[in-house]
N, C-alpha and C. Protein backbone atom coordinates (compact mmCIF):
# COMPACT_ATOMS: atom_id res chain seq x y z
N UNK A 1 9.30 -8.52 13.22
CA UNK A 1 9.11 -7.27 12.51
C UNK A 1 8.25 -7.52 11.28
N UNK A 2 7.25 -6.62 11.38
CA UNK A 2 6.55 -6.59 9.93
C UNK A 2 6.96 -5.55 9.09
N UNK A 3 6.94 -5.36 7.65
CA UNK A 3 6.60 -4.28 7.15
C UNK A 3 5.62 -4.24 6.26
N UNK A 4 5.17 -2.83 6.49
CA UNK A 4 4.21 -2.40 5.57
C UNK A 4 4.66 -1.26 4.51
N UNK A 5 4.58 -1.29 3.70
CA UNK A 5 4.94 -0.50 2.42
C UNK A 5 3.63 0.26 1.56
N UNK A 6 3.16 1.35 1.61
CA UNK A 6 2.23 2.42 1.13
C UNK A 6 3.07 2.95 -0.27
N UNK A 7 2.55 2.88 -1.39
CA UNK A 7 3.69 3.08 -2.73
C UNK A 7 2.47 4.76 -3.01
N UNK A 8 3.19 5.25 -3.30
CA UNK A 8 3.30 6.36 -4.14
C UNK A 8 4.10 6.90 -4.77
N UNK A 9 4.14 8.54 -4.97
CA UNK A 9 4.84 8.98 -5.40
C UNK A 9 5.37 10.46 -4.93
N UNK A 10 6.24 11.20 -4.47
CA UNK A 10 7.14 11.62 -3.32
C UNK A 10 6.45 13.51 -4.38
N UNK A 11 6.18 14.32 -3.73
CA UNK A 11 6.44 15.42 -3.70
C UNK A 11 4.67 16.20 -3.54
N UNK A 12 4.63 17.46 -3.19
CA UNK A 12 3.19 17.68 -3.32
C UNK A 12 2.04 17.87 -4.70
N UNK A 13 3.30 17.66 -5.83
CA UNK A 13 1.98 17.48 -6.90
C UNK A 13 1.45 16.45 -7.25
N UNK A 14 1.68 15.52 -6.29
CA UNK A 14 1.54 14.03 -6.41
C UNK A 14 0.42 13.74 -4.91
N UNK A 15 -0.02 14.90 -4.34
CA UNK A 15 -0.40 15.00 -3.08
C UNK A 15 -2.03 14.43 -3.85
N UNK A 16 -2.85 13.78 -2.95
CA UNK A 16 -3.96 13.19 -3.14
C UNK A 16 -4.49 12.76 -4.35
N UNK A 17 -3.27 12.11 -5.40
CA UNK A 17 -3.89 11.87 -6.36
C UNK A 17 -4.46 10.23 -6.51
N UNK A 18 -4.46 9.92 -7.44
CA UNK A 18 -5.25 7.94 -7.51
C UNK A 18 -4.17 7.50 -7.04
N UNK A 19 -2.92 7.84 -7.49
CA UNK A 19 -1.50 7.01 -7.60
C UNK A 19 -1.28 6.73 -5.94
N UNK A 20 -1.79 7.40 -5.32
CA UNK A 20 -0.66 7.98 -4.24
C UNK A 20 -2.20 7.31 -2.59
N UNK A 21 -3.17 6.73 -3.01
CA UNK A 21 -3.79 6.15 -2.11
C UNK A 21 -2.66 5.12 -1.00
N UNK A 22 -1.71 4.69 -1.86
CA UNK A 22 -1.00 3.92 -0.58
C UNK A 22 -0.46 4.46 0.64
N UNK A 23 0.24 6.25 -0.02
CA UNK A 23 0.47 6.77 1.35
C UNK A 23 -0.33 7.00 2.35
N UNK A 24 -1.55 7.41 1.54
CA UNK A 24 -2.53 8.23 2.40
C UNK A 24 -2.72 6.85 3.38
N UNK A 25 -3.22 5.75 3.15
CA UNK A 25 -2.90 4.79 4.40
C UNK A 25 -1.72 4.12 5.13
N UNK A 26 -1.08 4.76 4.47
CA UNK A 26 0.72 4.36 5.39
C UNK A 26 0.33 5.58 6.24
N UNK A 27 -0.36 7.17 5.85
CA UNK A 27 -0.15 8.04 6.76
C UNK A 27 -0.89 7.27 8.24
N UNK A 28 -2.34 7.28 7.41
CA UNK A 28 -3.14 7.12 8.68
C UNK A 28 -2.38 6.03 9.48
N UNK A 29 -1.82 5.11 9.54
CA UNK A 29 -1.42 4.06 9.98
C UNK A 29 -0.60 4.22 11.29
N UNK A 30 0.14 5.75 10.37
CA UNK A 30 1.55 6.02 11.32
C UNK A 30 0.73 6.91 12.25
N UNK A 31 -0.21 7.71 12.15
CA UNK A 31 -0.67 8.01 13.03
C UNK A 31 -1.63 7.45 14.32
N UNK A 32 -2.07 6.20 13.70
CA UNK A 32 -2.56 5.70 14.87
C UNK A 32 -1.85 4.82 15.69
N UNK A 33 -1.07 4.19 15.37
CA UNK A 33 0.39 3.38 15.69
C UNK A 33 1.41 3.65 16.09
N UNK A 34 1.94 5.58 15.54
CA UNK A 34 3.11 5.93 15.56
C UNK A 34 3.23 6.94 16.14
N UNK A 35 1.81 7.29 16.82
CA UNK A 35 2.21 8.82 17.07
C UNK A 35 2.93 9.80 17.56
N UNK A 36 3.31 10.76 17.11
CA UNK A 36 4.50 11.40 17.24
C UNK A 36 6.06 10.53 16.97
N UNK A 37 5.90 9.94 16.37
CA UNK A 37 6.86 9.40 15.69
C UNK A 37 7.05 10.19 14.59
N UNK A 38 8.56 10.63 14.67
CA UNK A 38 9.24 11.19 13.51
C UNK A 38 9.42 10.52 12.41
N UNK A 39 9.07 10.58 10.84
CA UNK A 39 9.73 9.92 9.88
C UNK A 39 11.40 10.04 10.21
N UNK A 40 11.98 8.91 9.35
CA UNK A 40 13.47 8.58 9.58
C UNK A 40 13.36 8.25 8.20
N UNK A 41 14.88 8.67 7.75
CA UNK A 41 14.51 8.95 5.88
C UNK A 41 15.94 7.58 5.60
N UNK A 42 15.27 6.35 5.70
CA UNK A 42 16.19 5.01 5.76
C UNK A 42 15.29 4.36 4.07
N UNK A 43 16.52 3.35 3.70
CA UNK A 43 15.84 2.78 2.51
C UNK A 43 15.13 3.48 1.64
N UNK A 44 15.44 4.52 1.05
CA UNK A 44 15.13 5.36 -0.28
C UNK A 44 13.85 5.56 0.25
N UNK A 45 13.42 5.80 1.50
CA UNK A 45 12.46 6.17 2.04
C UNK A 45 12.26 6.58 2.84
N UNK A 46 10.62 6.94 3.48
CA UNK A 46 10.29 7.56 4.73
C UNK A 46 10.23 6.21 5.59
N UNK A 47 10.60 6.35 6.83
CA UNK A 47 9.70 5.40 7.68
C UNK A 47 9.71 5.81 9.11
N UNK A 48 8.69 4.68 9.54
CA UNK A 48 8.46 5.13 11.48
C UNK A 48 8.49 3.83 11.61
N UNK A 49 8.40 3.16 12.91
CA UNK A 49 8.37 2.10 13.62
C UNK A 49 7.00 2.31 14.56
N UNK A 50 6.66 1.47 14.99
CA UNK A 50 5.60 1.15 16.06
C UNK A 50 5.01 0.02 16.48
N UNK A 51 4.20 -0.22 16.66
CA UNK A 51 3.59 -1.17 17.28
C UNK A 51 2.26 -1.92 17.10
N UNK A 52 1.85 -2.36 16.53
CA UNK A 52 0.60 -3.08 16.26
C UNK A 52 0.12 -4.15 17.24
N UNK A 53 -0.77 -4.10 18.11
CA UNK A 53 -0.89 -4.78 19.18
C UNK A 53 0.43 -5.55 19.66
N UNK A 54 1.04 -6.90 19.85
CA UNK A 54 2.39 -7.17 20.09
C UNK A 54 3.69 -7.16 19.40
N UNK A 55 2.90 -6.48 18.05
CA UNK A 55 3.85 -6.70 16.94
C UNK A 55 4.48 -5.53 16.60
N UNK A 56 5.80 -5.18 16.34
CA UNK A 56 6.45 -4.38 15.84
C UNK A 56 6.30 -4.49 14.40
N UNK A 57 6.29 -3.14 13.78
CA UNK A 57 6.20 -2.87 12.61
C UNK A 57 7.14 -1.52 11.50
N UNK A 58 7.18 -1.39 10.92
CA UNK A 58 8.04 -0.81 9.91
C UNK A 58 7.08 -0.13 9.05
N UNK A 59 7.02 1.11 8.96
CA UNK A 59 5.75 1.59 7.99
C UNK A 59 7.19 2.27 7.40
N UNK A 60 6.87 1.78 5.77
CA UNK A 60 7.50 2.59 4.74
C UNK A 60 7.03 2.94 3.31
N UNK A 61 7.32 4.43 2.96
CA UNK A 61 6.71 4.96 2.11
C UNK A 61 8.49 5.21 0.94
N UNK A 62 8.72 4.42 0.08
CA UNK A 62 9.29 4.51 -0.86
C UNK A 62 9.03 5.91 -1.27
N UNK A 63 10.23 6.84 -1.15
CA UNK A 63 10.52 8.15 -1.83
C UNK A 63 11.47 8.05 -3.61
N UNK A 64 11.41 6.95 -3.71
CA UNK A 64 12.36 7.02 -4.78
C UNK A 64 11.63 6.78 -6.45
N UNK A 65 9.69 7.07 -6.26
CA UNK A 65 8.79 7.40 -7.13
C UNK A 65 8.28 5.69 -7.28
N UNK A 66 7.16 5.74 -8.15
CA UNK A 66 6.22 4.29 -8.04
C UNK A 66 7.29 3.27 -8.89
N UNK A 67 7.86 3.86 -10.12
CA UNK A 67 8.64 2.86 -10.86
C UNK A 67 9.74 2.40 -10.30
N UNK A 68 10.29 2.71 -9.20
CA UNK A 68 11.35 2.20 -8.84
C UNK A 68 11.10 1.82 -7.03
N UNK A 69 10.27 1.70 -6.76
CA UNK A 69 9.93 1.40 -5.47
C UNK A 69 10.57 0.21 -4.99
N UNK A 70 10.24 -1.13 -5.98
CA UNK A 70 11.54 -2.21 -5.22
C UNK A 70 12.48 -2.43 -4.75
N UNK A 71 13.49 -1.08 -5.23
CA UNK A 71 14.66 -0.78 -4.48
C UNK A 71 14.62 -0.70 -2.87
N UNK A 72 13.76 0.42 -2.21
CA UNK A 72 13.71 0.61 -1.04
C UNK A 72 12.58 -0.80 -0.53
N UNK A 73 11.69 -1.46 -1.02
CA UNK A 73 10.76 -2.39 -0.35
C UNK A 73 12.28 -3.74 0.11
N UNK A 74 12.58 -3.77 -0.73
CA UNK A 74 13.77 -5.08 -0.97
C UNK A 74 14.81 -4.72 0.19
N UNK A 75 15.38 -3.87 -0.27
CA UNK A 75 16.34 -2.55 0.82
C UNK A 75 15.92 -2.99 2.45
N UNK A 76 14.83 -2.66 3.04
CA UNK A 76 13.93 -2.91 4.06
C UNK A 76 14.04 -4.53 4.37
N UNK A 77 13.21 -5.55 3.29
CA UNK A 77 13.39 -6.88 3.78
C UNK A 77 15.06 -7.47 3.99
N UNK A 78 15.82 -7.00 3.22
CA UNK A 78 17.16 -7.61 3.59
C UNK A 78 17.75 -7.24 4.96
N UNK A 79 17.57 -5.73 5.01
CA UNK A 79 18.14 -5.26 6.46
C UNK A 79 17.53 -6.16 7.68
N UNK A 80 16.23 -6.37 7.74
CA UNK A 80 15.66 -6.95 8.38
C UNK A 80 15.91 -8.50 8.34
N UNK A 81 16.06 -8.99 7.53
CA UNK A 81 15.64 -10.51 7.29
C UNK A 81 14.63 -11.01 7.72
N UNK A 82 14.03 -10.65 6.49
CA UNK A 82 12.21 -10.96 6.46
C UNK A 82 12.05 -11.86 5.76
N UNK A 83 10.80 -13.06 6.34
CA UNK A 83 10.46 -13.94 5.19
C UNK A 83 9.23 -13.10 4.12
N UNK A 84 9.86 -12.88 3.20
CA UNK A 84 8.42 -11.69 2.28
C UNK A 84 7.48 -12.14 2.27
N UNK A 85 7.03 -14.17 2.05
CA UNK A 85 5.92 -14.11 1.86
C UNK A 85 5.11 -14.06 3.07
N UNK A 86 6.04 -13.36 4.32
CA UNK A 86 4.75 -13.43 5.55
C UNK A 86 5.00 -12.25 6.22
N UNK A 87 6.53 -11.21 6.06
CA UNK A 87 6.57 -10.40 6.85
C UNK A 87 6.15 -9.11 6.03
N UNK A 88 5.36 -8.64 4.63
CA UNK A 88 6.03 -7.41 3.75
C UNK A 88 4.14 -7.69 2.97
N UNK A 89 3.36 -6.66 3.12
CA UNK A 89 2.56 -6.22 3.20
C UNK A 89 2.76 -4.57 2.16
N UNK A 90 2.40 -5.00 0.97
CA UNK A 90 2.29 -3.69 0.04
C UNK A 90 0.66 -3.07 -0.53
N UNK A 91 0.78 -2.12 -0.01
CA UNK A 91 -0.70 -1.22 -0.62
C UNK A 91 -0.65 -0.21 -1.53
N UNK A 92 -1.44 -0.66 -2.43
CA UNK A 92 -1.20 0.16 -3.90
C UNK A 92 -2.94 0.25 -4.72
N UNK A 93 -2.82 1.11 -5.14
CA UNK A 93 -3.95 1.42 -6.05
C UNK A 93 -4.23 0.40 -7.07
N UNK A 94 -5.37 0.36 -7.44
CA UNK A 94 -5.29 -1.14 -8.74
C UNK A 94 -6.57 -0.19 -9.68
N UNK A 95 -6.36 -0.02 -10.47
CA UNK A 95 -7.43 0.61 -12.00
C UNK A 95 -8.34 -0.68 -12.18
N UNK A 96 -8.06 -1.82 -11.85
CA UNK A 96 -9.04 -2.84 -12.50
C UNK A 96 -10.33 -3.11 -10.96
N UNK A 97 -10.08 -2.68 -9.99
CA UNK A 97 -11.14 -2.52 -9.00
C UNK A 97 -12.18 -0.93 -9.48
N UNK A 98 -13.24 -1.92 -8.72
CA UNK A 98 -14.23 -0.36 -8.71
C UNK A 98 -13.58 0.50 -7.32
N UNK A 99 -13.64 2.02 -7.42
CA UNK A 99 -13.26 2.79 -6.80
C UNK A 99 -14.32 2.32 -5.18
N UNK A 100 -13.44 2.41 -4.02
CA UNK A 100 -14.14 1.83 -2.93
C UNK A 100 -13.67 0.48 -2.52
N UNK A 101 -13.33 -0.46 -3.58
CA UNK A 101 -12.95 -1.92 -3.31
C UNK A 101 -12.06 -2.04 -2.87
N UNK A 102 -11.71 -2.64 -1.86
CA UNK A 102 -10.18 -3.06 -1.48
C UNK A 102 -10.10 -5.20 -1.56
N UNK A 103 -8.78 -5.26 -1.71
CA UNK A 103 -8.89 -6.83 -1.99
C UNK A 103 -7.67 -6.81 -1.44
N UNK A 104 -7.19 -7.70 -0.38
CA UNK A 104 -6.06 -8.67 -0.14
C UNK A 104 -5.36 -9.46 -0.99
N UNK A 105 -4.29 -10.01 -1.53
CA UNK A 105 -3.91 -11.65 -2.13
C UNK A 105 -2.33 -11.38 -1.40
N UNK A 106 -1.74 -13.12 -1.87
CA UNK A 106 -1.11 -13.51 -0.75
C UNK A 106 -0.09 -13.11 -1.67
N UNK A 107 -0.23 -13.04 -2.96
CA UNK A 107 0.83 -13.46 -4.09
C UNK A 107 -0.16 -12.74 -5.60
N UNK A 108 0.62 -12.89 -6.63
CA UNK A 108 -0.07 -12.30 -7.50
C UNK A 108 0.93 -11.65 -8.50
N UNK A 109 0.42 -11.33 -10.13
CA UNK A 109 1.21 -10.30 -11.11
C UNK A 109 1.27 -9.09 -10.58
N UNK A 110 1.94 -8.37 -11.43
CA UNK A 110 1.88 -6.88 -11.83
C UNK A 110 0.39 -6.30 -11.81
N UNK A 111 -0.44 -6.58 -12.76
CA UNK A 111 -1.40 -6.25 -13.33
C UNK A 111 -1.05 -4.95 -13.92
N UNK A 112 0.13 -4.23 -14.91
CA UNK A 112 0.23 -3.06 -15.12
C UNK A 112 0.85 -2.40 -14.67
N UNK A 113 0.97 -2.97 -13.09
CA UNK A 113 1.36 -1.91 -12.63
C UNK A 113 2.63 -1.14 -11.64
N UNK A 114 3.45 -0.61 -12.29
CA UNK A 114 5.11 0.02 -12.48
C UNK A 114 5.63 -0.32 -10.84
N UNK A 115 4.85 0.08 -10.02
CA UNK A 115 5.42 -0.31 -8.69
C UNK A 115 5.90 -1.83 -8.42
N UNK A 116 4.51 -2.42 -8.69
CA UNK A 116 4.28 -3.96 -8.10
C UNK A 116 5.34 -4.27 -9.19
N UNK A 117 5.65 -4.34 -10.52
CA UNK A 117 6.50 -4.57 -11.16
C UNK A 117 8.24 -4.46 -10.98
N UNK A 118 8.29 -3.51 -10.41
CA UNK A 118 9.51 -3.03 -9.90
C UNK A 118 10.01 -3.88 -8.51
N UNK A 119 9.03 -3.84 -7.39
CA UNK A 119 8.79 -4.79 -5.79
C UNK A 119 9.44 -6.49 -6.86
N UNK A 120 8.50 -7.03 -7.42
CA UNK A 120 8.91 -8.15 -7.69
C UNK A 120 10.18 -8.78 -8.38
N UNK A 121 10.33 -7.67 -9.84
CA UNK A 121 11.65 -7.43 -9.62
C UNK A 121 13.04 -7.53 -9.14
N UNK A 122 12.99 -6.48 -7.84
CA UNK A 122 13.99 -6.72 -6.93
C UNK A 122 13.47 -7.65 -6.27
N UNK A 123 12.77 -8.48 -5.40
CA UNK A 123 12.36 -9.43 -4.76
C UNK A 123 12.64 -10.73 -5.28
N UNK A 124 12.50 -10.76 -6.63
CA UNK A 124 12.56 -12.05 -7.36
C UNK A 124 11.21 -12.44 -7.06
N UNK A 125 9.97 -12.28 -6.70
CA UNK A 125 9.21 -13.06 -6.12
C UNK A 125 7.79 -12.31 -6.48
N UNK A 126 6.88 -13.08 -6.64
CA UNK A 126 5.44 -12.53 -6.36
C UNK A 126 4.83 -12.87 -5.54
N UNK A 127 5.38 -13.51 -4.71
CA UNK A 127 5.03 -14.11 -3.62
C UNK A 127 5.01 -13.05 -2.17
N UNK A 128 4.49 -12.20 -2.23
CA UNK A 128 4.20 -11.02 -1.09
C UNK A 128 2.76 -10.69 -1.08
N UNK A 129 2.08 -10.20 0.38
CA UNK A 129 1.27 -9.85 0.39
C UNK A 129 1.12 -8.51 -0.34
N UNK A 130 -0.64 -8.44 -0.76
CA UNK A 130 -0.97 -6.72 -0.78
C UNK A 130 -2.17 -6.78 -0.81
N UNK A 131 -2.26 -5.24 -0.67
CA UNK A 131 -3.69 -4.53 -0.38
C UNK A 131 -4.05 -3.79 -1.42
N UNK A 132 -4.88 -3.67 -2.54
CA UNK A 132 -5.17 -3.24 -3.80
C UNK A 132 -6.32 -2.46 -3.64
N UNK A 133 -6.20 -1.54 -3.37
CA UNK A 133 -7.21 -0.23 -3.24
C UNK A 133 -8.25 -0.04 -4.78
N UNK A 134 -9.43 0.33 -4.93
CA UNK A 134 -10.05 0.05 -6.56
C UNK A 134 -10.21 1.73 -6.25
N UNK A 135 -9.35 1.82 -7.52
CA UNK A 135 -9.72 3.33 -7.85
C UNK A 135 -10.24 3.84 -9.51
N UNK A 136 -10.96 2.80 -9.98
CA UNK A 136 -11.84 2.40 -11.12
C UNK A 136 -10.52 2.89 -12.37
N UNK A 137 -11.22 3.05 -13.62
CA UNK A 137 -10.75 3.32 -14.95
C UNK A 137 -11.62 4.58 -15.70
N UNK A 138 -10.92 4.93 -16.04
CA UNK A 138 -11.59 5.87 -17.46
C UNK A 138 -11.20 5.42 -18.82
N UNK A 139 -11.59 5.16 -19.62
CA UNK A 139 -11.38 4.58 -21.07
C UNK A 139 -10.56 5.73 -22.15
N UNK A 140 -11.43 7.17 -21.45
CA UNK A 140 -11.54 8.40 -21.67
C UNK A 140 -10.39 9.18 -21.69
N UNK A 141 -9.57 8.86 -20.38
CA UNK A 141 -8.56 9.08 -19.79
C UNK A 141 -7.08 8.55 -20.32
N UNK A 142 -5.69 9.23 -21.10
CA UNK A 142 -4.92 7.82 -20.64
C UNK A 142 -4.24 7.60 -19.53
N UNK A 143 -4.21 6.20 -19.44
CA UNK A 143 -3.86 5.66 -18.13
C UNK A 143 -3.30 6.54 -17.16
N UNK A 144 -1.93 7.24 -17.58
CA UNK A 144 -0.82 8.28 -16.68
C UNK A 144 -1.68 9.40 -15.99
N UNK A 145 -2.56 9.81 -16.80
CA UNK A 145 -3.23 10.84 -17.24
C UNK A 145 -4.29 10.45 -15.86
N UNK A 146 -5.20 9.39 -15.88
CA UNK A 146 -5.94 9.11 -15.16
C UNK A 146 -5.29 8.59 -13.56
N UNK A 147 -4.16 7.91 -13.76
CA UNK A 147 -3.46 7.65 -11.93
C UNK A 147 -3.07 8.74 -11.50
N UNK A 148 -2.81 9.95 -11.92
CA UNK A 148 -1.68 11.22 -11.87
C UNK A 148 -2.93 12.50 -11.22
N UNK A 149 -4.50 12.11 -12.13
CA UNK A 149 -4.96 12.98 -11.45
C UNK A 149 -5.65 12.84 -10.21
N UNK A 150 -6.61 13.95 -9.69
CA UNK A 150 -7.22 13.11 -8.86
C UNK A 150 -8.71 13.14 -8.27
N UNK A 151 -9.40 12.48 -7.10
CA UNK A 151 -10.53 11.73 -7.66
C UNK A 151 -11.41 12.92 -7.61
N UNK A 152 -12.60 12.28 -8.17
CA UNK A 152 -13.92 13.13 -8.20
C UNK A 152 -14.75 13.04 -7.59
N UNK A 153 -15.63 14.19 -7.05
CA UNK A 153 -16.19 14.41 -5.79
C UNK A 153 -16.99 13.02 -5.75
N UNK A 154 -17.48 12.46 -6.66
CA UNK A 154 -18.21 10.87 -6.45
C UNK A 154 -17.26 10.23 -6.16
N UNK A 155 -16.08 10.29 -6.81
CA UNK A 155 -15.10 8.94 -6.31
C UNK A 155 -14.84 9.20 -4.78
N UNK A 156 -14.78 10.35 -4.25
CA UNK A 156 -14.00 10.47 -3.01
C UNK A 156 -15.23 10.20 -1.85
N UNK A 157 -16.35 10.33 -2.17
CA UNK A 157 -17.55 9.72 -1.10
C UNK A 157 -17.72 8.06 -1.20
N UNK A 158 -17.16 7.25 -2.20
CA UNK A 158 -16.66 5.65 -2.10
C UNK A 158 -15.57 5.87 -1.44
N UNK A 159 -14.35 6.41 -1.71
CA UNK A 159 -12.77 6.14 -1.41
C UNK A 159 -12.97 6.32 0.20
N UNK A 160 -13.58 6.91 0.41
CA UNK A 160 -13.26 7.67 2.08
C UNK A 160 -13.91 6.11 3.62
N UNK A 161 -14.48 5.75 3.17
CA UNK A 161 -14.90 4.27 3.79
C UNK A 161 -14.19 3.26 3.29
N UNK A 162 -13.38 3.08 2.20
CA UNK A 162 -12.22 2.00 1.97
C UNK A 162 -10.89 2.31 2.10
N UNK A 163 -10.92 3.64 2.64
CA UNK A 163 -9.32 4.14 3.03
C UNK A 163 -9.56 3.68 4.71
N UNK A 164 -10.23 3.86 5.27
CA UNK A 164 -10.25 3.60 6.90
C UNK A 164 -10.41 2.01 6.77
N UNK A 165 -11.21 1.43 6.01
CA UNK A 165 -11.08 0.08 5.83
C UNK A 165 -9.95 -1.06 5.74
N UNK A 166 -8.93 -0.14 4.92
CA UNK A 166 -7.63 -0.35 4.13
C UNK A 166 -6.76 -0.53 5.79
N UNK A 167 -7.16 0.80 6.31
CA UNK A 167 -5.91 0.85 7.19
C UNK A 167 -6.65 -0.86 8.82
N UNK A 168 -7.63 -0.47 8.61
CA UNK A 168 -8.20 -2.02 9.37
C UNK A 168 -7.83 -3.54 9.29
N UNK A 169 -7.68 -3.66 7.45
CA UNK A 169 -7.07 -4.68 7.00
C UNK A 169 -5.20 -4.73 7.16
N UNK A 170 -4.91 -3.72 6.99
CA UNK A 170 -3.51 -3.91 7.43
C UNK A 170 -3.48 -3.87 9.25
N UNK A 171 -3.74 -3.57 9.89
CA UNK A 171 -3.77 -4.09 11.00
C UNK A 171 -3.79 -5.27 11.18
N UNK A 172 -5.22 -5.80 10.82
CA UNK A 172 -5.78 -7.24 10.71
C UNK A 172 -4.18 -8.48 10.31
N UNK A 173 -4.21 -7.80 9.31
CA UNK A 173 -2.71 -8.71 8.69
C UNK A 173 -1.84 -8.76 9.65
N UNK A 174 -1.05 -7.23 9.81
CA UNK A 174 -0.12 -7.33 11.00
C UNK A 174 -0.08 -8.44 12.76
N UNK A 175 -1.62 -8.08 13.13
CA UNK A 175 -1.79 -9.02 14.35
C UNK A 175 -2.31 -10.15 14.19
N UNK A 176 -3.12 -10.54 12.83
CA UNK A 176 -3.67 -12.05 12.81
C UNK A 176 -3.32 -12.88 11.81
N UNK A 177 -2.51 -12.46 10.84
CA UNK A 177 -2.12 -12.93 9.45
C UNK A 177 -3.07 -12.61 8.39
N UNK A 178 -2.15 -13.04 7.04
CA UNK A 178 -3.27 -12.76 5.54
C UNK A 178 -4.35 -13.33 5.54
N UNK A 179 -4.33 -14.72 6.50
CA UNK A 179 -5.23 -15.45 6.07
C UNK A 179 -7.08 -14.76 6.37
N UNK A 180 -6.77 -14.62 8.11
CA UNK A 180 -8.23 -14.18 8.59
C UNK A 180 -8.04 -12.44 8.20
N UNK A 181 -7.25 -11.84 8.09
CA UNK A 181 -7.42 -10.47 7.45
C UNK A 181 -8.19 -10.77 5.90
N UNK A 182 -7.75 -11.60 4.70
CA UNK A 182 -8.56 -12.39 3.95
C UNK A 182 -10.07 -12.41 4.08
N UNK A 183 -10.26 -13.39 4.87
CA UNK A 183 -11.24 -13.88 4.97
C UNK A 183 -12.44 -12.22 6.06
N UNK A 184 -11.95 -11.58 5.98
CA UNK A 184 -12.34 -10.28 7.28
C UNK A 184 -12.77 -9.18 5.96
N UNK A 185 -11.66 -8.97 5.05
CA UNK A 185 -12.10 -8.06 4.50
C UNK A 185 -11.98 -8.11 3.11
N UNK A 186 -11.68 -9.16 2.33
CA UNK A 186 -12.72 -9.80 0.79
C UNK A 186 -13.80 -9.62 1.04
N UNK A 187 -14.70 -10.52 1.67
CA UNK A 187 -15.71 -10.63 1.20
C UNK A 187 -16.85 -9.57 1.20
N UNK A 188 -16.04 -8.28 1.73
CA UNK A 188 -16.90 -7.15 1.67
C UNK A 188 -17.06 -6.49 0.22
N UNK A 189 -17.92 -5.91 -0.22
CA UNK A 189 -17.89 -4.67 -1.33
C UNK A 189 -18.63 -3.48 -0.65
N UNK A 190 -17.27 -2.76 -0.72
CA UNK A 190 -17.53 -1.21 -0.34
C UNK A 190 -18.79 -0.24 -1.31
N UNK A 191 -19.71 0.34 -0.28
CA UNK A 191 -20.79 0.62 -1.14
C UNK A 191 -20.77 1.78 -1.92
């Protein structure tokens, strides 16, 4: 069993904003993997099951908001008995990428940010994969202010080729590991 974990934040005013890029590829995911699969509202969350070429998988979208997401990611690996640093795959927005970028690591900080903070947290560990979506900075903006809203007609003609990208690399992970998913989709920059 793998899981994959898409972090956002649960209701429709939270619908397509910066914050909330992880669902939008947990959605697509479940739809190409899951289809017609019902969400099942387990672990302070949504989830479906399916299939990734031989691999079973766990798509979950933490309903219990970005700051407290470790509850249900943790929730998930225990039920399961997962090794995190190979079965638990988290995708989250990152402010320090340019909007379009996506980056893999195996392990890694916070960088800021309330979810990944919370995941490690309960995990004890930074030792988990993720997928860090670049949904740039405004200086202009503060921070809340800038993840909360959402993108601009320029940002969303980058975002829209690294969201289908996103959901490629989590595949990639699921059937071949971090490593050649890594090596598949770093060394790209989304144009």
């Amino acid at each position: 069993m793998k899981l994959i974990v898409g972090l956002g934040n649960p209701g429709p005013q939270y619908d397509k904003t910066r914050h909330n890029v992880g669902f939008v590829v947990l959605d697509s995911l479940a739809r190409r993997y899951a289809p017609g699969e019902v969400a099942k509202s387990r672990f302070h969350g949504a989830t479906v099951e399916g299939m990734i070429g031989d691999e079973k998988v766990l798509l979950l979208k933490p309903l219990c908001y970005m700051n407290r997401s470790g509850m249900a990611v943790a929730e998930a690996a225990r039920f399961y008995k997962l090794n995190v640093s190979e079965d638990v795959l988290v995708i989250v927005d990152d402010l320090a990428l340019p909007c379009g970028v996506i980056r893999l690591r195996s392990e890694g900080g916070a960088g800021g940010h309330n979810g990944l903070s919370d995941i490690q947290q309960k995990l004890a560990t930074q030792g988990y994969a993720r997928l860090r979506i670049g949904i740039d900075r405004d200086p202009n903006i503060p921070q809340s202010d800038y993840v909360l809203g959402r993108f601009r007609p320029d940002q969303l003609e980058q975002l829209e080729p690294a969201l289908n990208e996103a959901v490629d690399a989590a595949v990639c992970w699921a059937s071949s590991g971090l490593t050649e998913a890594m090596n598949r989709y770093n060394r790209r920059e989304s144009a």
